[in-house]
Protein backbone atom coordinates (compact mmCIF):
# COMPACT_ATOMS: atom_id res chain seq x y z
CA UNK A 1 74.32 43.61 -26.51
CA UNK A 2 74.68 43.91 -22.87
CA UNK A 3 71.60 43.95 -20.70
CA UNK A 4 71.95 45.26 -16.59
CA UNK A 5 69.35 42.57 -14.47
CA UNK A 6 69.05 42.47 -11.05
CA UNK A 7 67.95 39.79 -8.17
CA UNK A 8 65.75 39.76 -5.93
CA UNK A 9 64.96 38.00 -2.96
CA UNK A 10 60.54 38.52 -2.61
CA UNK A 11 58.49 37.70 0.26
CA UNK A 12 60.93 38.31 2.38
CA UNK A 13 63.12 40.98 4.55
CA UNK A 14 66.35 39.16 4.62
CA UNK A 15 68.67 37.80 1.48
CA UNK A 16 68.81 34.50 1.17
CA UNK A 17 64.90 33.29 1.91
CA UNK A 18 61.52 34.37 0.04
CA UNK A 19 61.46 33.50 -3.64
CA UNK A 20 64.41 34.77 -5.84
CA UNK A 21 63.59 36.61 -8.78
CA UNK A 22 65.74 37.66 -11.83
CA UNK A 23 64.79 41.49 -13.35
CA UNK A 24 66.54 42.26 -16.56
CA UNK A 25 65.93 45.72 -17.85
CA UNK A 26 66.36 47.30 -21.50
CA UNK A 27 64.67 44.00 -23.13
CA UNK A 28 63.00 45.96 -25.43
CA UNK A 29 65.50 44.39 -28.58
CA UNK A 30 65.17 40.42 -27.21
CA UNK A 31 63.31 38.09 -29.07
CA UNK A 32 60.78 35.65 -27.24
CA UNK A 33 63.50 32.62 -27.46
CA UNK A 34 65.74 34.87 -26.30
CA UNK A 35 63.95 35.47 -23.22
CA UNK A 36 63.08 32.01 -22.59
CA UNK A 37 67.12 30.98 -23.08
CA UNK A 38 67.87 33.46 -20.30
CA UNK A 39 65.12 32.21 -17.94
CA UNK A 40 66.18 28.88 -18.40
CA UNK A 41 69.96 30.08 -17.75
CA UNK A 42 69.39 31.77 -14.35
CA UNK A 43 67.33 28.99 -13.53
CA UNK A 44 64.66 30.70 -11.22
CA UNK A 45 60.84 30.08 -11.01
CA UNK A 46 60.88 33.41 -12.83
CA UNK A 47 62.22 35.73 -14.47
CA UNK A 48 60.97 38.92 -15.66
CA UNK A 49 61.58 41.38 -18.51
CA UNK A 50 61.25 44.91 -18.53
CA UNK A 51 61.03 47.17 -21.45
CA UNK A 52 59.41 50.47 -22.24
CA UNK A 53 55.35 50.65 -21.94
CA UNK A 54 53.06 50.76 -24.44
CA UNK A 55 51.36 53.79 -22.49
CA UNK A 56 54.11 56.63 -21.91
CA UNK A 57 52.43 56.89 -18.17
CA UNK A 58 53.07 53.39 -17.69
CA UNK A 59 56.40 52.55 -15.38
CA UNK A 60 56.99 49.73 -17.80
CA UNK A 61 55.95 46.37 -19.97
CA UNK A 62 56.83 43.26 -18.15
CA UNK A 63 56.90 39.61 -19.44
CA UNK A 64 57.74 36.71 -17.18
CA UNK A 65 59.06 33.54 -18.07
CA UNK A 66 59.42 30.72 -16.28
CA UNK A 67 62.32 28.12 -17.24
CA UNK A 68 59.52 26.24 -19.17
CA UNK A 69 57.33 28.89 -20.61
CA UNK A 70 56.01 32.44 -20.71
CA UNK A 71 53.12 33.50 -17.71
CA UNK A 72 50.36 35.76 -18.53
CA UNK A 73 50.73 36.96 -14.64
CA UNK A 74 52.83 36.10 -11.68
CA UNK A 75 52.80 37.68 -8.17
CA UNK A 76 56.37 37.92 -7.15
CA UNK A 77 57.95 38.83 -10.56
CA UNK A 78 55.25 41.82 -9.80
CA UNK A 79 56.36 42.86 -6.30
CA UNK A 80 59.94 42.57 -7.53
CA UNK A 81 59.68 44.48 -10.45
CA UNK A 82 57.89 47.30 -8.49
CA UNK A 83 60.27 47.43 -6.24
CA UNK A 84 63.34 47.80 -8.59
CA UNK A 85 61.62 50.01 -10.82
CA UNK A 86 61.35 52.55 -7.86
CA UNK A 87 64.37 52.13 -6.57
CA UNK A 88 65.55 53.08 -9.70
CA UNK A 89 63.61 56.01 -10.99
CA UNK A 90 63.14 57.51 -7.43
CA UNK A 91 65.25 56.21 -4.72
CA UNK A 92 65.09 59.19 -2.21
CA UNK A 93 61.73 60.60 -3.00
CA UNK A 94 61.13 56.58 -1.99
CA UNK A 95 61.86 57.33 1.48
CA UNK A 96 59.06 60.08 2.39
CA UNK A 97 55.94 59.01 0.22
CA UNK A 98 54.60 55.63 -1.44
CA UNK A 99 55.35 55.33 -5.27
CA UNK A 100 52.58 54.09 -7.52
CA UNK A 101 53.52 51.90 -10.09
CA UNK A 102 51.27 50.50 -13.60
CA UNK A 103 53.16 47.80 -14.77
CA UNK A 104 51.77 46.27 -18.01
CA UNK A 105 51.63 42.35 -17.82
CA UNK A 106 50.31 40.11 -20.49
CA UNK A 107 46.32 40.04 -18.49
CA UNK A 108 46.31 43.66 -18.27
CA UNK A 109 48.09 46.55 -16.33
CA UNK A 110 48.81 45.96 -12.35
CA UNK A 111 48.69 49.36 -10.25
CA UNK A 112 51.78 48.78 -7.50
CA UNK A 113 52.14 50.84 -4.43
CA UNK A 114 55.61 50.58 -3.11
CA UNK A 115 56.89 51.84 0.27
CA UNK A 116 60.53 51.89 1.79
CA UNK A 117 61.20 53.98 4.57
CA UNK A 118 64.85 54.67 6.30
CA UNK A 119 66.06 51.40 8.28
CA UNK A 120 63.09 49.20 6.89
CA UNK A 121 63.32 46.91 3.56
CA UNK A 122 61.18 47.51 0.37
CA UNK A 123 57.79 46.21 0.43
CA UNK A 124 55.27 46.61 -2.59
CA UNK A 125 51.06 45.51 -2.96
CA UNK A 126 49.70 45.22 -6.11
CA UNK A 127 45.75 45.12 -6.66
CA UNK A 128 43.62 42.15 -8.61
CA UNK A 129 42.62 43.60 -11.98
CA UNK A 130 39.66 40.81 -11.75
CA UNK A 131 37.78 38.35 -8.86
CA UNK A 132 39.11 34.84 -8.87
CA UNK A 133 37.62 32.52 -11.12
CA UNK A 134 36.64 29.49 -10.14
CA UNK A 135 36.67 26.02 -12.32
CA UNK A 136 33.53 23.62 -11.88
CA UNK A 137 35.51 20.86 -11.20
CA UNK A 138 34.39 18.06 -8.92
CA UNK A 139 37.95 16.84 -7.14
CA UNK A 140 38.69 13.19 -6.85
CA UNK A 141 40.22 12.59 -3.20
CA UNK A 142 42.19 9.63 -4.28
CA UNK A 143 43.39 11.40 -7.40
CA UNK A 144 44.49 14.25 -5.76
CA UNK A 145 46.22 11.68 -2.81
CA UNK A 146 48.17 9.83 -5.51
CA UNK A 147 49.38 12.92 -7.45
CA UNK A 148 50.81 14.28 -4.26
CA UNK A 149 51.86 11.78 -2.32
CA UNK A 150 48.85 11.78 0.14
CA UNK A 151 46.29 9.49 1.46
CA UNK A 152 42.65 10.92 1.12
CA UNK A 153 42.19 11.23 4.59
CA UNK A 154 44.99 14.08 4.60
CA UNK A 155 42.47 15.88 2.40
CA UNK A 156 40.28 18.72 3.82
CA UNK A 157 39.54 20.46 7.36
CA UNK A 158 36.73 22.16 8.46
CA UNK A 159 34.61 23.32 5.36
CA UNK A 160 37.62 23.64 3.05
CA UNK A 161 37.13 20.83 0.12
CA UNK A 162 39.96 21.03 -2.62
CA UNK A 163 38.86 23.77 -5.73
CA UNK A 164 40.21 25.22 -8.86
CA UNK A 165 40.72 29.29 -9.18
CA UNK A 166 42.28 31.56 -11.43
CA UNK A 167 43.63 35.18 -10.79
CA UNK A 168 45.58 35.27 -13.87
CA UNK A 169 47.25 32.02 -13.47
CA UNK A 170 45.14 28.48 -13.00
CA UNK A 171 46.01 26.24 -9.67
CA UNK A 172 44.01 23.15 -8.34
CA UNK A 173 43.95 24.37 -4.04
CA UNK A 174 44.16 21.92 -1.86
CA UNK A 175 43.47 21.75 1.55
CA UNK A 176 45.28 19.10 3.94
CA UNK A 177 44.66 18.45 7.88
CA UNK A 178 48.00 19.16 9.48
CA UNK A 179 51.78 20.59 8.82
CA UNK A 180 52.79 16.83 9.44
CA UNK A 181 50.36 16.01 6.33
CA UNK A 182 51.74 18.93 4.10
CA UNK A 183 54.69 17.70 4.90
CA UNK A 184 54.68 14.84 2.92
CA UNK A 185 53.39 16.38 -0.33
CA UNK A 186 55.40 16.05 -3.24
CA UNK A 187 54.00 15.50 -7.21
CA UNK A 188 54.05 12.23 -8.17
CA UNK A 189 54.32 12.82 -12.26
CA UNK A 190 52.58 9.19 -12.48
CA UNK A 191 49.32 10.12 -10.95
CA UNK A 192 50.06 14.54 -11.59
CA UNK A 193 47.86 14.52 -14.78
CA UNK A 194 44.85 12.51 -14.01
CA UNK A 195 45.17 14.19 -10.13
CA UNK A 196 45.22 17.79 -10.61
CA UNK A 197 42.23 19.95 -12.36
CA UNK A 198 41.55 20.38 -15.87
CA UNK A 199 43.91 21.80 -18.20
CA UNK A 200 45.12 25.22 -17.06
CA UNK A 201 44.54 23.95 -13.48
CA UNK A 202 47.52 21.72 -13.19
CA UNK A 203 49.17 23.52 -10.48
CA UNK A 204 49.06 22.58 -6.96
CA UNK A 205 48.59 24.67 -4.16
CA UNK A 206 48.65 22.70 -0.89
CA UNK A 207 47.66 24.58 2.31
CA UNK A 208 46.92 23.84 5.57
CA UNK A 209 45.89 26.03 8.64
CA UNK A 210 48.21 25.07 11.19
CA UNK A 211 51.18 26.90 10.86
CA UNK A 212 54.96 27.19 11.95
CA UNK A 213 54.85 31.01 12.61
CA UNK A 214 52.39 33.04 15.72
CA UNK A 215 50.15 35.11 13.45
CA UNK A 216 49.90 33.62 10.56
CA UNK A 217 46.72 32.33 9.19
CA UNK A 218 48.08 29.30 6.55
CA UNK A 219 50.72 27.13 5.89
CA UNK A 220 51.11 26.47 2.23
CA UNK A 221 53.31 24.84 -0.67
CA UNK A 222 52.94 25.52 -4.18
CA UNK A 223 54.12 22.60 -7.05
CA UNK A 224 54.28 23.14 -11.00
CA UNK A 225 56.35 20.76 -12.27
CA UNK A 226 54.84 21.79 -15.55
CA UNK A 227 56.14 24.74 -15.94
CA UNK A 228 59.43 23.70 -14.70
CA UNK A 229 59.21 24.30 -11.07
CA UNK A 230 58.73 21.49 -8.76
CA UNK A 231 58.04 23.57 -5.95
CA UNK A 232 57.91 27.45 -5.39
CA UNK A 233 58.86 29.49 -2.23
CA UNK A 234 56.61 31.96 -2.67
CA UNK A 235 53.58 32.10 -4.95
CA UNK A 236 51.58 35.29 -5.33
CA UNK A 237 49.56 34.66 -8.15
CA UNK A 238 48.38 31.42 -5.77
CA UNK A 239 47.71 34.14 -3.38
CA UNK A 240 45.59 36.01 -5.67
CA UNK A 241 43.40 33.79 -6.28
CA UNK A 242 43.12 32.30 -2.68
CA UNK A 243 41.19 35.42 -1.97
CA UNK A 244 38.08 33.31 -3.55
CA UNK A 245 38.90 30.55 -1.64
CA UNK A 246 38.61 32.93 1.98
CA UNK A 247 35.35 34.41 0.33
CA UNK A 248 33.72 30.53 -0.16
CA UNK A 249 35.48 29.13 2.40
CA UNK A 250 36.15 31.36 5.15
CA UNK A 251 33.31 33.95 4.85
CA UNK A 252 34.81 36.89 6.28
CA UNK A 253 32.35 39.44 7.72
CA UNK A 254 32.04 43.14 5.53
CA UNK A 255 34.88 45.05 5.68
CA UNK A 256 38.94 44.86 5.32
CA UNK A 257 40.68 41.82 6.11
CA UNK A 258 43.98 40.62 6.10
CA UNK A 259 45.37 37.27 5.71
CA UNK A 260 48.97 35.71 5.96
CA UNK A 261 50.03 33.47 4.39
CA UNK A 262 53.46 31.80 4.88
CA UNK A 263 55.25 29.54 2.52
CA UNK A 264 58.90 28.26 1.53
CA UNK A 265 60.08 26.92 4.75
CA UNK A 266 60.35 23.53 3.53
CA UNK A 267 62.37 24.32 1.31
CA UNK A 268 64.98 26.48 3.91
CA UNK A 269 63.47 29.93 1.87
CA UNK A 270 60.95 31.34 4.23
CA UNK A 271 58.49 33.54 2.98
CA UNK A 272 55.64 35.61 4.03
CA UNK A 273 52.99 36.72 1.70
CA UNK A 274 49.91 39.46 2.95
CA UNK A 275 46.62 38.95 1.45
CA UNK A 276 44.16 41.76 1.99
CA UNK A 277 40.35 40.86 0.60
CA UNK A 278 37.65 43.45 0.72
CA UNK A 279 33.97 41.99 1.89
CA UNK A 280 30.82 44.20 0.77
CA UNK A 281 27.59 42.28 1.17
CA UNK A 282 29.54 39.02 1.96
CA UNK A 283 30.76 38.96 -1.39
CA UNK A 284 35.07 40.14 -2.38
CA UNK A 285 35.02 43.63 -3.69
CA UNK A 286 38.48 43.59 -4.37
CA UNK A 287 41.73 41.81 -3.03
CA UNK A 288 45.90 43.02 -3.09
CA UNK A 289 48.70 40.98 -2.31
CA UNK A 290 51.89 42.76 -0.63
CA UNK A 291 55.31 41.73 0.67
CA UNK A 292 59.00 42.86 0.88
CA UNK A 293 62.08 42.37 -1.06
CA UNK A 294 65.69 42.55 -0.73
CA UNK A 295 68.22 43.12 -3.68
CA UNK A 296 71.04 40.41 -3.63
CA UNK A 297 73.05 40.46 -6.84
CA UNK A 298 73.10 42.96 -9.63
CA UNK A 299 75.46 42.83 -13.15
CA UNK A 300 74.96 42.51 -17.09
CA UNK A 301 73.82 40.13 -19.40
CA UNK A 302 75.88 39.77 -22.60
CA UNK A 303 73.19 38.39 -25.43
């Protein structure tokens, strides 16, 4: 059986930066350790797997594994896979109107608007099915500090206190004073357990509001050793769910915002994620997370 997949470069509007992502299409016949074989072989932080939709108006069923496990949700496998999916079905009616795309993921089906107009590269948004949740979880400074290589003092600015939220996928947020503090971060699988939130909560999202780029609101770094990636370029599902973090946090007046949010650079893969939260009666109505992509390899699978 031969399988055509696809990469992707996300987050990003040149090859070789953002988050890479691996689409194979036609997975309808693979079996869930088959899937989790060929993550583990292209060796991304995901890799996603599209076959036909349960719902015949549906663009498409889409399961994500990382090299470690399958992901109820993940935010670049979703921009990616919008993206190819209308490149494929539609490439030239793609250049005079926005394509919307329902992609069903394991927490529900995503709605997708992707654009790509003539000398500009793909970009795609995808709305929250859901407001963040957020964990009551009291964070230990010194915890946190020792599972990421910190000192407690490094933790917090302004009114931002370290916090647990879920869009679809868990991550313990944590705030740090400076890009010389975030910096240093790195998990320490000693202290990684007993630092990070309870279980479902065990990945870290460090952020900090100075940033490297003019424009940009946050400076972040995303580590799941967990699941098999020690750190991440790009992490929209951690954007997701930072949109309850700006609602507590940052209370944003009523109305349409837009946050950025850049990531990856540490790791010589720039990225730059869009966060849009909607504010009705100082509370998030809804929230979308959008970026580009860039196709960098394309071939087939033998299984």
């Amino acid at each position: 059986m031969r399988l055509p997949y696809q990469t992707l470069d996300v987050f990003t509007q040149s090859r070789f930066s953002g988050n890479p992502l691996a689409v194979v299409q036609q997975a309808d016949q693979l079996s869930d350790a088959q899937m989790q074989t060929i993550a583990r072989e292209f060796n991304l932080s995901e890799t996603v797997f599209l076959s036909a939709p349960h719902h015949p108006v549906h663009a498409a069923r889409a399961r994500i594994f990382t090299p470690q496990s399958e992901v109820p949700f993940a935010g670049h496998p979703t921009i990616g896979a919008a993206i190819a999916l209308a490149l494929s079905e539609a490439p030239k009616l793609l250049t005079t109107r926005d394509m919307t795309i329902m992609i069903e993921e394991e927490i529900g089906v995503l709605e997708c608007t992707v654009r790509h107009r003539q000398g500009q590269t793909p970009a795609a948004t995808f709305h929250l099915l859901d407001a963040p949740v957020e964990e009551n979880w009291a964070p230990d400074p010194e915890r946190l500090a020792r599972a990421l290589n910190l000192s407690a003092a490094d933790i917090g600015f302004d009114w931002h206190q370290a916090c647990c939220l879920s869009a679809g996928l868990g991550f313990t947020f944590v705030p740090v004073r400076s890009l010389e503090a975030i910096a240093q971060a790195k998990p320490d699988m000693s202290h990684w357990m007993e630092g990070m939130g309870p279980e479902g909560f065990k990945n870290a999202f460090v952020y900090t509001r100075e940033t490297l780029t003019q424009d940009v609101h946050f400076h972040c770094r995303m580590f799941a050793p967990l699941l098999g990636i020690m750190e991440d370029p790009a992490t929209g599902s951690a954007a997701a769910a930072f949109s309850g973090l700006i609602e507590r946090f940052e209370k944003p007046s009523d109305g349409e915002h837009i946050y950025l949010l850049e990531q990856g650079h540490e790791m010589s893969r720039p990225s730059l994620m869009a966060l849009t939260v909607d504010i009705a009666l100082g509370e998030l109505t809804g929230a979308a997370i959008g970026g580009h992509a860039v196709q960098v390899m394309q071939g087939e699978i033998e299984v």
